[in-house]
Every structure is written in structure tokens, then in C-alpha cells.
C-alpha atoms as a PDB file:
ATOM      1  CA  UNK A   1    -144.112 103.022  -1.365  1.00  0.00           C
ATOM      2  CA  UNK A   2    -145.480 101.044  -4.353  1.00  0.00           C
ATOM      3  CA  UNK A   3    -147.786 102.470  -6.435  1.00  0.00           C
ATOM      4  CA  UNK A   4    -150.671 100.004  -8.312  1.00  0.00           C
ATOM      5  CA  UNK A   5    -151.997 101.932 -11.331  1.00  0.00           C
ATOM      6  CA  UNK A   6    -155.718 101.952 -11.845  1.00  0.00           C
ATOM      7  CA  UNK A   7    -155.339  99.738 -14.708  1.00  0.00           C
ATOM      8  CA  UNK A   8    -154.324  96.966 -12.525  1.00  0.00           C
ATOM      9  CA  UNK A   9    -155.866  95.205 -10.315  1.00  0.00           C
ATOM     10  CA  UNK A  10    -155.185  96.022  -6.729  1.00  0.00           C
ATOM     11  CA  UNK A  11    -153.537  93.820  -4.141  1.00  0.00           C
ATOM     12  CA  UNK A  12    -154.714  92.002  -1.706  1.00  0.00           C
ATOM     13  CA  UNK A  13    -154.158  90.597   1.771  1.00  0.00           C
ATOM     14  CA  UNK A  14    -156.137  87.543   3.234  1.00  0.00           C
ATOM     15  CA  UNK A  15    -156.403  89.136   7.404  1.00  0.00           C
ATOM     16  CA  UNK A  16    -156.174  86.558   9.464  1.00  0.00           C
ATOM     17  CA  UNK A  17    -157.574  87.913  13.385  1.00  0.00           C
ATOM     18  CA  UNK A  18    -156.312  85.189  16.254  1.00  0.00           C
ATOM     19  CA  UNK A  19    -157.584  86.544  19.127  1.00  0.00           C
ATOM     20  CA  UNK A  20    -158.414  84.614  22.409  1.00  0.00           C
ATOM     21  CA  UNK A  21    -156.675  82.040  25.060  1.00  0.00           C
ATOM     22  CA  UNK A  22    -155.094  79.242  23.242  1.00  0.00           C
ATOM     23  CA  UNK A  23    -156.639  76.200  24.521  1.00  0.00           C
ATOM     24  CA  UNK A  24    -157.843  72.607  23.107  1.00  0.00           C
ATOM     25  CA  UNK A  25    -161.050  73.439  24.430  1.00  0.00           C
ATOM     26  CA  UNK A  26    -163.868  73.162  21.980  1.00  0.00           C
ATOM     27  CA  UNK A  27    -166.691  74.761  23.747  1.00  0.00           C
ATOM     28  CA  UNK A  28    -168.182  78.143  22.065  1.00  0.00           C
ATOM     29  CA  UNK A  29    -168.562  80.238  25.052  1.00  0.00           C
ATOM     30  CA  UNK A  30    -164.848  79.420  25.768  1.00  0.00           C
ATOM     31  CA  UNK A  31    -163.679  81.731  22.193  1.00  0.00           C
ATOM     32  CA  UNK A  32    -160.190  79.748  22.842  1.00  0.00           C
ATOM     33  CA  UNK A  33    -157.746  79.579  19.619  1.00  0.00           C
ATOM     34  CA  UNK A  34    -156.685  76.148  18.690  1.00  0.00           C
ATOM     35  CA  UNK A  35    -156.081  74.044  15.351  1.00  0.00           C
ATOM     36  CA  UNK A  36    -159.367  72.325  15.380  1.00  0.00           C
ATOM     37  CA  UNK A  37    -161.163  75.711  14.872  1.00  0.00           C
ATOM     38  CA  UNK A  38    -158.262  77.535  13.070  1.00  0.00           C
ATOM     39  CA  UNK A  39    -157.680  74.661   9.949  1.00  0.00           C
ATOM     40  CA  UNK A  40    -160.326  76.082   7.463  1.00  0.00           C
ATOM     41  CA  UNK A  41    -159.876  79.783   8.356  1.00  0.00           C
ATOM     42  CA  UNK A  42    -156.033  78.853   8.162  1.00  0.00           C
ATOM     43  CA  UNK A  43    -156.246  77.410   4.668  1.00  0.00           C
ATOM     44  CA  UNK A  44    -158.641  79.996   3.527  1.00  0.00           C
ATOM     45  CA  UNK A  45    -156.257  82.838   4.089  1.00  0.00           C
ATOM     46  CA  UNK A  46    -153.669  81.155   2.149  1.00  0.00           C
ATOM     47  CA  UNK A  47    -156.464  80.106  -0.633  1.00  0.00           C
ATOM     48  CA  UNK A  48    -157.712  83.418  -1.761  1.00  0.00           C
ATOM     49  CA  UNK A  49    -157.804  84.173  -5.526  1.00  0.00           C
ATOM     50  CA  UNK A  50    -154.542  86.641  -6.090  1.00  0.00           C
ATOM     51  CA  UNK A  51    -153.389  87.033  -2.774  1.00  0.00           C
ATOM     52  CA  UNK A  52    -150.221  88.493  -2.393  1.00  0.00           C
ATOM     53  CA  UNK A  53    -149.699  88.472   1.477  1.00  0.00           C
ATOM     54  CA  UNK A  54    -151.175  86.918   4.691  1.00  0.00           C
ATOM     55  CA  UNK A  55    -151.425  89.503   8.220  1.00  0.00           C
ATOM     56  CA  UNK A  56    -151.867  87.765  11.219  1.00  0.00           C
ATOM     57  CA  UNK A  57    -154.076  90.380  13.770  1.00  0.00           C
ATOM     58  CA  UNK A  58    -152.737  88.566  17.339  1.00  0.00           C
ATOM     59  CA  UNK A  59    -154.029  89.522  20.235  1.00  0.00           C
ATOM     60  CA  UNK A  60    -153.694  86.650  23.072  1.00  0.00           C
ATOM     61  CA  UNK A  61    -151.761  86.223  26.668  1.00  0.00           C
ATOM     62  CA  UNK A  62    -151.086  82.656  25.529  1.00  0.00           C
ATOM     63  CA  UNK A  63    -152.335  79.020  26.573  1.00  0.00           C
ATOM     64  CA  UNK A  64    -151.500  75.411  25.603  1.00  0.00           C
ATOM     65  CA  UNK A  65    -147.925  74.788  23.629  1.00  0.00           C
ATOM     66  CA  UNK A  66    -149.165  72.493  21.912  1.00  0.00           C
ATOM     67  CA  UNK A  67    -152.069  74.254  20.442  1.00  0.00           C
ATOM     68  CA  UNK A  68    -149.736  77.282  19.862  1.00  0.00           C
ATOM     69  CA  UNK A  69    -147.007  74.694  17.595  1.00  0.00           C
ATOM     70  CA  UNK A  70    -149.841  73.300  15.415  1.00  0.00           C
ATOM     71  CA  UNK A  71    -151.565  76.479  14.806  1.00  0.00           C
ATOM     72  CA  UNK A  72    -147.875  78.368  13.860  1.00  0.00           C
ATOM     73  CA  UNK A  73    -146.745  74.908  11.995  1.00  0.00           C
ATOM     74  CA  UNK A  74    -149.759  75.525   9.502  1.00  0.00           C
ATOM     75  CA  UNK A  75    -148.965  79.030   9.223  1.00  0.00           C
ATOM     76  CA  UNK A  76    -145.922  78.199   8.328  1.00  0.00           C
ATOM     77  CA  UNK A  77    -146.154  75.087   6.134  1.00  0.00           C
ATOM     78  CA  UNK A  78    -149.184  76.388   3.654  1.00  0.00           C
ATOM     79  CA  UNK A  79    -146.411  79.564   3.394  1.00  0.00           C
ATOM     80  CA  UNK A  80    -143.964  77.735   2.014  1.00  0.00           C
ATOM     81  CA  UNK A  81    -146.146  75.993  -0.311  1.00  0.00           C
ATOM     82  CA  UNK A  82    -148.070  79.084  -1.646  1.00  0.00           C
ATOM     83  CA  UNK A  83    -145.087  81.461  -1.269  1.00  0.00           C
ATOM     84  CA  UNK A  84    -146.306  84.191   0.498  1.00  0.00           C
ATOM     85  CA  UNK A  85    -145.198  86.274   3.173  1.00  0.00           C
ATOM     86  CA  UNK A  86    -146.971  86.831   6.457  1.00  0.00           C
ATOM     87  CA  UNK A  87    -146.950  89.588   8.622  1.00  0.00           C
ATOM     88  CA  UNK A  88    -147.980  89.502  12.538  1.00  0.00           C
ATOM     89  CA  UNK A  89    -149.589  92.396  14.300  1.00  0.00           C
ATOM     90  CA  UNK A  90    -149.703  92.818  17.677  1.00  0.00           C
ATOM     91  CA  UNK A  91    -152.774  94.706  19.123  1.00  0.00           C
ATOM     92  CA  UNK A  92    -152.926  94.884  23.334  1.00  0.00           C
ATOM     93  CA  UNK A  93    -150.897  91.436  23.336  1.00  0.00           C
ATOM     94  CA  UNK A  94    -148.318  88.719  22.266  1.00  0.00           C
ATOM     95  CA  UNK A  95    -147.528  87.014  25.322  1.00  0.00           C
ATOM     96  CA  UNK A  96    -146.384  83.556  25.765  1.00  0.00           C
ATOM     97  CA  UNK A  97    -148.495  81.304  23.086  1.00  0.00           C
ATOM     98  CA  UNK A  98    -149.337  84.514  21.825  1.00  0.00           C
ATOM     99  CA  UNK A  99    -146.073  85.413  20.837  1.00  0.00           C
ATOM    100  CA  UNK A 100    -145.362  82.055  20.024  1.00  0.00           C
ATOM    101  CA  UNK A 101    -147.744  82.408  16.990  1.00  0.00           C
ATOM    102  CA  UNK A 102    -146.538  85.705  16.222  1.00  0.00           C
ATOM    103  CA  UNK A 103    -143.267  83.873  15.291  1.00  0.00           C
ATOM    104  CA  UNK A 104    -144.792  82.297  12.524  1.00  0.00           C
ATOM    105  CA  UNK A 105    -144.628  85.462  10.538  1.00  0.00           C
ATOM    106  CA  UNK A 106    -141.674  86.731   8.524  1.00  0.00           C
ATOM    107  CA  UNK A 107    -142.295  89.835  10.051  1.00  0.00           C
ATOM    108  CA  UNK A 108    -143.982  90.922  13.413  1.00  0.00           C
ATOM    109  CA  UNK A 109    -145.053  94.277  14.182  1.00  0.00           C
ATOM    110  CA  UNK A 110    -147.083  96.425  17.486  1.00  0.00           C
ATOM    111  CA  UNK A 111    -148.119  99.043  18.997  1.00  0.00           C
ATOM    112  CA  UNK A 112    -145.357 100.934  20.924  1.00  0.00           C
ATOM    113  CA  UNK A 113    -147.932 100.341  23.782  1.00  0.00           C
ATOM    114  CA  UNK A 114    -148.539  96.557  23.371  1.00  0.00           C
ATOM    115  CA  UNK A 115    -147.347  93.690  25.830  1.00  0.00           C
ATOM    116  CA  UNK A 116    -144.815  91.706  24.227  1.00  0.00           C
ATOM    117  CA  UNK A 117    -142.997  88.205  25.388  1.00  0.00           C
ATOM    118  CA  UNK A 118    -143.352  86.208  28.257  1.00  0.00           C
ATOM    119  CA  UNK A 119    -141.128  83.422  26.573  1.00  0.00           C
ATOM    120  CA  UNK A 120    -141.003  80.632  29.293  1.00  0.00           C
ATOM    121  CA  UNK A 121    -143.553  78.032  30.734  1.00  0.00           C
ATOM    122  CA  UNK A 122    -145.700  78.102  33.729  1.00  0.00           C
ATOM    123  CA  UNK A 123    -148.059  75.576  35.496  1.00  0.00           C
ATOM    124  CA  UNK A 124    -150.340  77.003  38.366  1.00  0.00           C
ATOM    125  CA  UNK A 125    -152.963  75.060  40.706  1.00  0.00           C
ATOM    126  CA  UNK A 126    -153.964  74.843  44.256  1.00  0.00           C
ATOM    127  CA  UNK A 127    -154.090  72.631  47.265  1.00  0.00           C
ATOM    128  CA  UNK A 128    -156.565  71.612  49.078  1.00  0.00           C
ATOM    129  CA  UNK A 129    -155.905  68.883  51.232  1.00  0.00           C
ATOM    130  CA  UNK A 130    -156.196  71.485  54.249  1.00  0.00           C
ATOM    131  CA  UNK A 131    -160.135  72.345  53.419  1.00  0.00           C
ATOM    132  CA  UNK A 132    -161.500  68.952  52.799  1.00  0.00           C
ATOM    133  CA  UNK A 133    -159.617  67.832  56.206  1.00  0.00           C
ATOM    134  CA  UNK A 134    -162.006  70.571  57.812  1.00  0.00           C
ATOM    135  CA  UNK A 135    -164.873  69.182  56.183  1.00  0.00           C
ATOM    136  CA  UNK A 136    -163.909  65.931  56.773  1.00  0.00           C
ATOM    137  CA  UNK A 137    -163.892  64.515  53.686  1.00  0.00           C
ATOM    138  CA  UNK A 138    -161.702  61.595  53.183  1.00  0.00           C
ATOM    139  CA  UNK A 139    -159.990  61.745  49.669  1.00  0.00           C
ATOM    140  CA  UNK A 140    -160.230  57.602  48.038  1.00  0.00           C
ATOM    141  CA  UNK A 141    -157.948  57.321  45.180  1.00  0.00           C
ATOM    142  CA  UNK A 142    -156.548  53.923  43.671  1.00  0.00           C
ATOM    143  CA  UNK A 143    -153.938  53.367  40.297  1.00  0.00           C
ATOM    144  CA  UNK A 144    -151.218  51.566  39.268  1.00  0.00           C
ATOM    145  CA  UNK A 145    -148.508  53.610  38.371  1.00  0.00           C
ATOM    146  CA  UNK A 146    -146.155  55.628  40.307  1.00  0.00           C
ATOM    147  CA  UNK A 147    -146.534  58.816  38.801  1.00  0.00           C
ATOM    148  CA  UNK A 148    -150.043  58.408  38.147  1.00  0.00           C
ATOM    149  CA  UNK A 149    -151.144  61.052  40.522  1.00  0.00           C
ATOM    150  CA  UNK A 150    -148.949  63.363  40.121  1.00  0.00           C
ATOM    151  CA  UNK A 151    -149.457  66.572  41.868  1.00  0.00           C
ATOM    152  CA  UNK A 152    -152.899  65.942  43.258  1.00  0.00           C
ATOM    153  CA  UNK A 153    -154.356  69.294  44.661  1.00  0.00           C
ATOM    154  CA  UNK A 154    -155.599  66.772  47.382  1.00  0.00           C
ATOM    155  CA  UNK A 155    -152.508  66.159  48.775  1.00  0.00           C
ATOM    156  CA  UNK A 156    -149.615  67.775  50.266  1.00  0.00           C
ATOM    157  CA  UNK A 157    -147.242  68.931  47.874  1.00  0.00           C
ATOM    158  CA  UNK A 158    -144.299  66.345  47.239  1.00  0.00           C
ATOM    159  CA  UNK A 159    -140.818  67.438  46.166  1.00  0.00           C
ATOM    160  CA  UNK A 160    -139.845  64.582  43.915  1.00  0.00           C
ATOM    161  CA  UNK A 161    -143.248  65.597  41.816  1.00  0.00           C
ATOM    162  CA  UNK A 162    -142.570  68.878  41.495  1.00  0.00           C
ATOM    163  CA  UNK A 163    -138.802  68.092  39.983  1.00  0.00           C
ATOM    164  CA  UNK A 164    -140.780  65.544  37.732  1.00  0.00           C
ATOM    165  CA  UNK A 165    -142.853  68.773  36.576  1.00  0.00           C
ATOM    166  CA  UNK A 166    -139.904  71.129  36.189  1.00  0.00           C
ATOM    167  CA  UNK A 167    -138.414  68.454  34.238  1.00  0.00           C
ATOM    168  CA  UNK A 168    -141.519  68.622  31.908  1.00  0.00           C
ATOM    169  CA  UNK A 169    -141.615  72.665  31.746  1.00  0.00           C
ATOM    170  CA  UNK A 170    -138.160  72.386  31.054  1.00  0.00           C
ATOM    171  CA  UNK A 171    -138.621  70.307  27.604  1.00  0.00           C
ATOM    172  CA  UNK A 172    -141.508  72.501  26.779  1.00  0.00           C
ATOM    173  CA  UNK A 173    -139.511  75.498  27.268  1.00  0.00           C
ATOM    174  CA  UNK A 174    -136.724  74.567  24.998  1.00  0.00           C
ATOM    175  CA  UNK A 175    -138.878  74.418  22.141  1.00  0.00           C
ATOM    176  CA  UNK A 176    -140.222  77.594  22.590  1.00  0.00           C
ATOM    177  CA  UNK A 177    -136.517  78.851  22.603  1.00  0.00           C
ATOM    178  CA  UNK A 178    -135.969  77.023  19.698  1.00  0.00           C
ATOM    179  CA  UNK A 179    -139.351  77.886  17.780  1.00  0.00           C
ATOM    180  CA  UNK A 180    -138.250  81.839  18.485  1.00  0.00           C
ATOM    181  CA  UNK A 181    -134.730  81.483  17.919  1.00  0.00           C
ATOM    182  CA  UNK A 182    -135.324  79.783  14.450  1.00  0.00           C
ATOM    183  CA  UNK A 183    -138.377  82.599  13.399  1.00  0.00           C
ATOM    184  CA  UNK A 184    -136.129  85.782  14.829  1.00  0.00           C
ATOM    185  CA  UNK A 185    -132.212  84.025  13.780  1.00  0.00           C
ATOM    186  CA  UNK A 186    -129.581  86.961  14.084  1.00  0.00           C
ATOM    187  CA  UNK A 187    -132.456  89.888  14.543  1.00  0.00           C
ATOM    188  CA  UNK A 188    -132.524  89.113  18.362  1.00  0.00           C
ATOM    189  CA  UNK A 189    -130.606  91.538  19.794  1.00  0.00           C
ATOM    190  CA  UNK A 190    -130.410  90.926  23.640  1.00  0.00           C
ATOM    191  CA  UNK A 191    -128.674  88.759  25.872  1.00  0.00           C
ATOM    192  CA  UNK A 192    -130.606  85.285  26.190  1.00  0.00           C
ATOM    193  CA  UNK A 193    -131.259  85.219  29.967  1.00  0.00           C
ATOM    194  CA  UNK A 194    -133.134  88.776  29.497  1.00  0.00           C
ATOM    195  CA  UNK A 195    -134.764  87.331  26.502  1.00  0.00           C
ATOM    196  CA  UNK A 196    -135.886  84.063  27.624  1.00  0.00           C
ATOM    197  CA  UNK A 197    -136.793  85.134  31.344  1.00  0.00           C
ATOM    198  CA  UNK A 198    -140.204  84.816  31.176  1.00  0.00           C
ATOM    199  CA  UNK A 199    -140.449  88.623  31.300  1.00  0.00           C
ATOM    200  CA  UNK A 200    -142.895  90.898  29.145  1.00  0.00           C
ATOM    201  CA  UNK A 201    -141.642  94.249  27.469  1.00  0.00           C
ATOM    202  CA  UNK A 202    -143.601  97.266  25.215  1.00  0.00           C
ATOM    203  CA  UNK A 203    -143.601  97.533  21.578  1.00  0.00           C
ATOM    204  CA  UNK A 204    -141.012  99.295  21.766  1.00  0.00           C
ATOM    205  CA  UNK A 205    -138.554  97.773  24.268  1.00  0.00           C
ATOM    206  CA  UNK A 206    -139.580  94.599  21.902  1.00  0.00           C
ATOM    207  CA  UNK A 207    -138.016  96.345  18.880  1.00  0.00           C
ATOM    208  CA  UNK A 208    -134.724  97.508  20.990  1.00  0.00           C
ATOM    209  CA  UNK A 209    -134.363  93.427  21.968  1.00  0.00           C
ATOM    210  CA  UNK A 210    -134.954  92.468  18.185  1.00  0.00           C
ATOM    211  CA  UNK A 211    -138.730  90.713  19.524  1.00  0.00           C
ATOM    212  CA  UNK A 212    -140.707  92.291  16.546  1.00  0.00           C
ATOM    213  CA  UNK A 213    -139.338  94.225  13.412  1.00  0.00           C
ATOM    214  CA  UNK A 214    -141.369  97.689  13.539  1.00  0.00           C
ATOM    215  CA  UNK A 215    -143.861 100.028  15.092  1.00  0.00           C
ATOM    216  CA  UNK A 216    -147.366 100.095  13.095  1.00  0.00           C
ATOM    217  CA  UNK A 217    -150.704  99.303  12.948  1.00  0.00           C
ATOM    218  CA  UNK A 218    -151.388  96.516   9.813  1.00  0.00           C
ATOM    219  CA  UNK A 219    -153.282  98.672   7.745  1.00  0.00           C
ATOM    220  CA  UNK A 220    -150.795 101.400   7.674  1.00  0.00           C
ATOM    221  CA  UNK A 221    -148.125  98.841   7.376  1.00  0.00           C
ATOM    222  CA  UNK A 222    -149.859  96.838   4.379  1.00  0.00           C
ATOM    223  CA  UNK A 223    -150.561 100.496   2.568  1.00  0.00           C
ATOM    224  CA  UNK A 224    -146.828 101.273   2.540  1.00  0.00           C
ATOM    225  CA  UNK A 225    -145.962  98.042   1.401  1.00  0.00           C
ATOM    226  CA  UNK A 226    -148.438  97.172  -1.324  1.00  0.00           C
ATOM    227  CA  UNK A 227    -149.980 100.793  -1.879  1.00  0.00           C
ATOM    228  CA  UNK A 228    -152.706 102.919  -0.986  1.00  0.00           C
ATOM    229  CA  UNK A 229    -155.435 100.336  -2.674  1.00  0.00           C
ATOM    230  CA  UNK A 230    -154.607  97.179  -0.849  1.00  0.00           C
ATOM    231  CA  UNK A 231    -157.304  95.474  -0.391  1.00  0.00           C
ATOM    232  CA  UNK A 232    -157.745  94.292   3.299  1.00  0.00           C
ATOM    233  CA  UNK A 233    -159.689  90.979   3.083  1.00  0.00           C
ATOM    234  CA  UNK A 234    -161.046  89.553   6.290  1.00  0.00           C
ATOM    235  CA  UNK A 235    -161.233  85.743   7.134  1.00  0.00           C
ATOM    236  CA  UNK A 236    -164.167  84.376   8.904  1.00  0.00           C
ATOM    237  CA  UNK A 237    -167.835  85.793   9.402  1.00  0.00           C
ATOM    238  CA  UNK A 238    -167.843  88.296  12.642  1.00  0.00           C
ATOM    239  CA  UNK A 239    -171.809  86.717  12.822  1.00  0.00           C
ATOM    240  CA  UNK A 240    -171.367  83.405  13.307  1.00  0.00           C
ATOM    241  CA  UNK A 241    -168.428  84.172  15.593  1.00  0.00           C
ATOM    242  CA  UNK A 242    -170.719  86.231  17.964  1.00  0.00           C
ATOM    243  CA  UNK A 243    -172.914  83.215  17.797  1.00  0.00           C
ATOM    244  CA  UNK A 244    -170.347  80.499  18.769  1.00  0.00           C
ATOM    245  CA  UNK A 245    -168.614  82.886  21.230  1.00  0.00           C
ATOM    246  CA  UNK A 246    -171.815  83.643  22.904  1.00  0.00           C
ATOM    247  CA  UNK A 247    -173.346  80.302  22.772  1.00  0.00           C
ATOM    248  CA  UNK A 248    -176.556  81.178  22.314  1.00  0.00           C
ATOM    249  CA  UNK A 249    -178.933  79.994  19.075  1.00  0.00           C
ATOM    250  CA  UNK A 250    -182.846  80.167  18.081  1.00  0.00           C
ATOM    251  CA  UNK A 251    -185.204  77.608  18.823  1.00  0.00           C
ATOM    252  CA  UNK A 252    -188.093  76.971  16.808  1.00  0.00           C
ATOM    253  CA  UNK A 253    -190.496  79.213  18.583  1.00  0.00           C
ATOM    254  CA  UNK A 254    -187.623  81.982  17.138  1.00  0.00           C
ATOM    255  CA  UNK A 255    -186.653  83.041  20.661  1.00  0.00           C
ATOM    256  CA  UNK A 256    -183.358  82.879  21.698  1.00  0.00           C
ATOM    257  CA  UNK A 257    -182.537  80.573  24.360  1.00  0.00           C
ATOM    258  CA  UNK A 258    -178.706  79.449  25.723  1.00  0.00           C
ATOM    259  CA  UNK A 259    -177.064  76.515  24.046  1.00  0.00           C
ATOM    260  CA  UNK A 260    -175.602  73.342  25.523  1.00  0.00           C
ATOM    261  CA  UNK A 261    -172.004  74.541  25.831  1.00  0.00           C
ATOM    262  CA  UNK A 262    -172.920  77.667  27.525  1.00  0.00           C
ATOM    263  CA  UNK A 263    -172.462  76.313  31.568  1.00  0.00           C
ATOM    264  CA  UNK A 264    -169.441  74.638  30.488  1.00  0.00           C
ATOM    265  CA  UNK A 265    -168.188  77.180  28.567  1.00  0.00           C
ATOM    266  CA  UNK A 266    -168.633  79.730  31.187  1.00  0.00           C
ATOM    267  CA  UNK A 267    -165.880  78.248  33.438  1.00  0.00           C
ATOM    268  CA  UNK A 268    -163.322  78.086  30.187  1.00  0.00           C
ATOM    269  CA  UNK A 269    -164.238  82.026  30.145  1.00  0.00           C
ATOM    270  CA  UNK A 270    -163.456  82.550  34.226  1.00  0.00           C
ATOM    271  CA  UNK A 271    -160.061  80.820  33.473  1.00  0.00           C
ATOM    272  CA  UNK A 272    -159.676  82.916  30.227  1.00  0.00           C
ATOM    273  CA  UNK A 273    -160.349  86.172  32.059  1.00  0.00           C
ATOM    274  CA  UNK A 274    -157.842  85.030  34.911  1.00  0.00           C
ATOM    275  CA  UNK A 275    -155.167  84.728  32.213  1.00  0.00           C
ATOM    276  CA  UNK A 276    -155.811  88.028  30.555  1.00  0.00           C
ATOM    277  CA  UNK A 277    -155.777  89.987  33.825  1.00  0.00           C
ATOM    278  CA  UNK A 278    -152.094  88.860  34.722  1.00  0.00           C
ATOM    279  CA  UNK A 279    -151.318  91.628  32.103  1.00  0.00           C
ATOM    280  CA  UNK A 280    -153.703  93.846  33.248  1.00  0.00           C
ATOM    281  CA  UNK A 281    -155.883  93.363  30.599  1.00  0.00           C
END
């Protein structure tokens, strides 16, 4: 352990919390994690006047690839230009995009308790060309372009579009594989069809496979490595994020009354809350 004498000045970390479904979606209610929102909070972690470290606090079951790539491409790009390390720390759950952006630290720790994984790609919808056959509704639909309508919940199901989607999951799932592969290099431990299954594991089955690199909370991780007076420096205001995640704002009368976003938002959070409860969350 490293000991800062009270002459000096103590260190700090910038905290970084990415918590949420990872989603383009812009809407407050929705609380999703995505590059539009994360930028400035990104840039201010890495900005901060004698910082000598940058934790990531993760807790998400995942959502859009592409958001997770941008967001963990930052992370990853402003720490090679400022020369810091990050650290990731798993609270309830890394899974899928979550995990992916837990990646983009140097060094990932969680609970022995925490969900950990879920490296693969998934696509789920419904059909419902049975129920609006009942109702007799006839579906109308007119493009150019063969695979134009791919996979229309309105139809039946066709097996040359779903091999056109698994061809897609298939592409998106070997950059995963090669976004973890390059992040975790020789510290993977188990074979790659356990690893890349798709399956989730504890803590601290992640740590036997070589997942994540320790068992800790961050600030008991951050005291042993910079000393008992780290300084723990949040990013972001937890006000205005109960205000955006809520959706709610005061009108001129002073009362509070629901914004704009708030009905669209509140399907975002029914999908959000589906996604969370798949890991029993």
C-alpha cells in the first residue's frame, strides 16, 4: 500500500458511474447509456486537475453494440492521450454491452456476487400476423428492395431472413470477441466456446475464467492502490440526473408537472426493465 504524506497533496480519481441499458435513445425517462450523453462526462473524467486514475462504476445488462464501441472507444482513446489508467467495477452487473464497456479498463474488478458476461448477440421480437388475421386487419405494405422488410412481425417468419439476420449477429459478434480478446490478451483463462457462449458467471467464476482481474469494491481497491487519502471524485450532478431520469421539470406557476419525453420515455423504461429482469434483477 502507498502511503501519501500529509505534506503532499493527495490523489485523486475522476469516478466515472455508467449505469443503465445502453441504447441510442435520447429520451430522459429512458436513463439509457450512450455516447451522445456520455461525451462531456467522458472527457471530464479524463480532464480533472491532477488526476491520477479513472474508475469506471458499471452496472448494466447491456444494449446496442454500437453504443457500447463508441462509449469504450472514448474511454480508451482520451487514455492513451492523458496516460492514465482506468479501472472497471462491477456492482450487480456486466453483462453483454455491459461487459463490453468494462473492457475498456486496464483492469476490471466485482463483487464475488455480481453477474458477469453474456459475450454473444441476441435479437428478440414477436409475430403477429396470427392476431391481426382475427381482427381482420389486412396488413398494406409497398418498397422496392428485396430485403426491405425484413423480418416483419406481420408476417410469417421466413427462413432465408432469418439466415440474413444470423449472418448480421454473426459480424456483430466477432467484434465483441475481438474487442474482449484484445482488452483481456493472455489473462483469459478458459476455453473459447465456454467463454464466448453467451453464458453469464459470478465474480468469482469470472476471475477463475480470467473475465475480471480481482474481487473488491472501488473504494477499497483505489485505497490500496493510491492510499488511505484518495480522493474519490464523482462525475456528473446526481440532481440534474434525477431530473432527466425522471422527466419531470417546474413550470412557471413552480409546480411540478411531467415533461414532453415522459410518455415516450416510459416505454424505453418497460423495455429497460424487461432487459434487467433476464438476470433477475
Amino acid at each position: 500500500m502507498q502511503i501519501w504524506p500529509f505534506s503532499r497533496r493527495a490523489p485523486s480519481v475522476a469516478v466515472l458511474r455508467l449505469s443503465g441499458v445502453i441504447s441510442p435513445s435520447g429520451r430522459p425517462f429512458s436513463g439509457a447509456l450512450n455516447m451522445a450523453g456520455l461525451a462531456t462526462p467522458i472527457q471530464q473524467a479524463f480532464s480533472l486537475r491532477g488526476v491520477k486514475a479513472v474508475a469506471l462504476s458499471i452496472n448494466s445488462p447491456g444494449g446496442s453494440p454500437v453504443q457500447s464501441a463508441l462509449i469504450a472507444r472514448r474511454v480508451r482513446s482520451l487514455a492513451r492521450e492523458r496516460e492514465l489508467p482506468v479501472f472497471a467495477f462491477v456492482e450487480d452487473i456486466a453483462a453483454s454491452g455491459g461487459y463490453w464497456l468494462a473492457c475498456a479498463a486496464d483492469e476490471i474488478f466485482a463483487e464475488s456476487s455480481s453477474i458477469v458476461g453474456s459475450i454473444g448477440v441476441i435479437s428478440a421480437g414477436f409475430g403477429f400476423q396470427e392476431a391481426i388475421k382475427r381482427l381482420g386487419i389486412e396488413r398494406r405494405v409497398y418498397a422496392e428492395g428485396k430485403q426491405k422488410g425484413l423480418l416483419d412481425p406481420f408476417k410469417p417468419e421466413d427462413a432465408e431472413e432469418v439466415a440474413r439476420l444470423k449472418e448480421l449477429q454473426r459480424d456483430i459478434f466477432e467484434d465483441f470477441k475481438t474487442h474482449v480478446r484484445e482488452r483481456r490478451g493472455k489473462r483469459l483463462k478458459g476455453d473459447q466456446e465456454v467463454l464466448f457462449n453467451g453464458d453469464v458467471w459470478t465474480g468469482r467464476r469470472a476471475l477463475e475464467l480470467g473475465l475480471i482481474d480481482g474481487l473488491g469494491d472501488f473504494r477499497t481497491v483505489l485505497r490500496d492502490r493510491f492510499g488511505e487519502n484518495v480522493k474519490l471524485r464523482p462525475i456528473g450532478s446526481s440532481r440534474r440526473w434525477f431530473r432527466r431520469r425522471v422527466g419531470f421539470v417546474l413550470n412557471n406557476s413552480g409546480n411540478i408537472s411531467a415533461s414532453e419525453e415522459m410518455v415516450g420515455g416510459f416505454v424505453d423504461a418497460l423495455e429497460a426493465r424487461a432487459l434487467w429482469a433476464r438476470y433477475g434483477i
